[in-house]
C-alpha atoms as a PDB file:
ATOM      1  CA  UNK A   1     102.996  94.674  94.940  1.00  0.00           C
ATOM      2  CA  UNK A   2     102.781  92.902  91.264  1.00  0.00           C
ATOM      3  CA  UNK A   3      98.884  92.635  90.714  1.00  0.00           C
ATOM      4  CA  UNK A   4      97.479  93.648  93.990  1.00  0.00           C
ATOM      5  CA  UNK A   5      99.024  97.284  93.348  1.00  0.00           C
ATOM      6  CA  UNK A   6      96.949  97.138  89.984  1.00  0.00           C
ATOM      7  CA  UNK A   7      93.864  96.321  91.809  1.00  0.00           C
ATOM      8  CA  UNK A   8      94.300  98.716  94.111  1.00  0.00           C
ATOM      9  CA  UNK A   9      94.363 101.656  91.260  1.00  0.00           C
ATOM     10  CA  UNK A  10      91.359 100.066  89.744  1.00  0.00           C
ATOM     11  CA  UNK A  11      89.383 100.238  93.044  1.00  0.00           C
ATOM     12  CA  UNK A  12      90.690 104.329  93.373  1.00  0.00           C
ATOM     13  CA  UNK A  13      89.015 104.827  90.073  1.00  0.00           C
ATOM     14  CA  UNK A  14      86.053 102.970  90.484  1.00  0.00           C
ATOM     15  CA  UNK A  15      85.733 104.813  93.799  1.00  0.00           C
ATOM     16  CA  UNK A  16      86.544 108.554  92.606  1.00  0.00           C
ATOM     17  CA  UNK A  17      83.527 107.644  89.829  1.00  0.00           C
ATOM     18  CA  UNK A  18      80.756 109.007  92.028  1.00  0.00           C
ATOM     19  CA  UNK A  19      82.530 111.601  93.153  1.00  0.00           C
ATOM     20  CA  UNK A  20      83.191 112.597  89.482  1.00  0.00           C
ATOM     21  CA  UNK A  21      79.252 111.884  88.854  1.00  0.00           C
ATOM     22  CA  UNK A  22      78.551 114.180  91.862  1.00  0.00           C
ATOM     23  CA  UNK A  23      80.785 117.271  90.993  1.00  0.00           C
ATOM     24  CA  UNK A  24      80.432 117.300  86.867  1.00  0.00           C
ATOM     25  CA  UNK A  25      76.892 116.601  86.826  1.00  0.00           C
ATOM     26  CA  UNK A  26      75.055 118.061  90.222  1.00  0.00           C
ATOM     27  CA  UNK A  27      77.665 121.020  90.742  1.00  0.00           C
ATOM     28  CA  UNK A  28      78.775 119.371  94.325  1.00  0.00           C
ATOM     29  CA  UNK A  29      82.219 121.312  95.360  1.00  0.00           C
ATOM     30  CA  UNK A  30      83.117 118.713  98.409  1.00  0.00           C
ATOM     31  CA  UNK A  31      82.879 115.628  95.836  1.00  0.00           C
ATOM     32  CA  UNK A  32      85.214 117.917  93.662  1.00  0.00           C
ATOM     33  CA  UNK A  33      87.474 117.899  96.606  1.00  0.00           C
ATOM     34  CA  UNK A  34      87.435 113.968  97.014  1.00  0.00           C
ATOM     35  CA  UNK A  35      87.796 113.442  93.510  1.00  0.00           C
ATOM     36  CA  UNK A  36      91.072 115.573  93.530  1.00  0.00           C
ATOM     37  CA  UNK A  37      92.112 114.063  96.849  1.00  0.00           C
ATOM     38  CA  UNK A  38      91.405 110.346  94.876  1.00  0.00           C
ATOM     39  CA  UNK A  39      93.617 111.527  91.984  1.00  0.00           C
ATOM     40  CA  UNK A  40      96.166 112.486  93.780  1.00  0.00           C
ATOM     41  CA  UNK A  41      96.433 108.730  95.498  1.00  0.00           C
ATOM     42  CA  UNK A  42      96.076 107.411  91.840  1.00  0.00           C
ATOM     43  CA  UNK A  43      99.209 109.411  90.880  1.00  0.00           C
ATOM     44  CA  UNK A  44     101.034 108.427  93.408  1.00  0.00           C
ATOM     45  CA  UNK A  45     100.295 104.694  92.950  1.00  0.00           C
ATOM     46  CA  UNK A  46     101.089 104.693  89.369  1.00  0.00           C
ATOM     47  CA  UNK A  47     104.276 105.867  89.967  1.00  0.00           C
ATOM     48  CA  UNK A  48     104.952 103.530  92.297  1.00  0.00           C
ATOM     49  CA  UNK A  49     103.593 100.740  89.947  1.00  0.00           C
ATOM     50  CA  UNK A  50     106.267 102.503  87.538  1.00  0.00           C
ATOM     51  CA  UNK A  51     109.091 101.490  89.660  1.00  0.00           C
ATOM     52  CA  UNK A  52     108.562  98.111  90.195  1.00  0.00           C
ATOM     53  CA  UNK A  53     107.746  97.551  86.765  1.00  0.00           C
ATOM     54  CA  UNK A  54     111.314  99.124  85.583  1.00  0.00           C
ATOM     55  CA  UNK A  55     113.164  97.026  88.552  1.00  0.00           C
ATOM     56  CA  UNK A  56     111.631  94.015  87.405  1.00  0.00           C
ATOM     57  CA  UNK A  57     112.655  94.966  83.170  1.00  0.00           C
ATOM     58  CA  UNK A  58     115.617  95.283  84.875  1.00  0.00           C
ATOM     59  CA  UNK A  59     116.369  92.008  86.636  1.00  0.00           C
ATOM     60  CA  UNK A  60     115.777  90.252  83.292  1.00  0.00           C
END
């Protein structure tokens, strides 16, 4: 994964931004629902960024 699982969580975020835009600022409920759906994916990507980041602290 190394750097392409870090550009993958930037591109969640920068995609979940006009979703955030849409809900917080027009009042749109269904961009609400992407946004959490987006999170969610972020989350889950972190923790898998976690991981290999521990595995690799402890190979060394």
């Amino acid at each position: 994964m190394a750097t392409s699982g870090y550009a993958q969580l930037k591109t969640l975020i920068e995609e979940g931004e006009a979703d955030a835009e849409k809900f917080y600022n027009k009042g749109n409920q269904a961009a609400g629902v992407r946004l959490r759906i987006k999170l969610q994916q972020v989350r889950k990507l972190a923790q898998e960024i976690r991981q290999e980041i521990t595995a690799i602290k402890r190979q060394k």
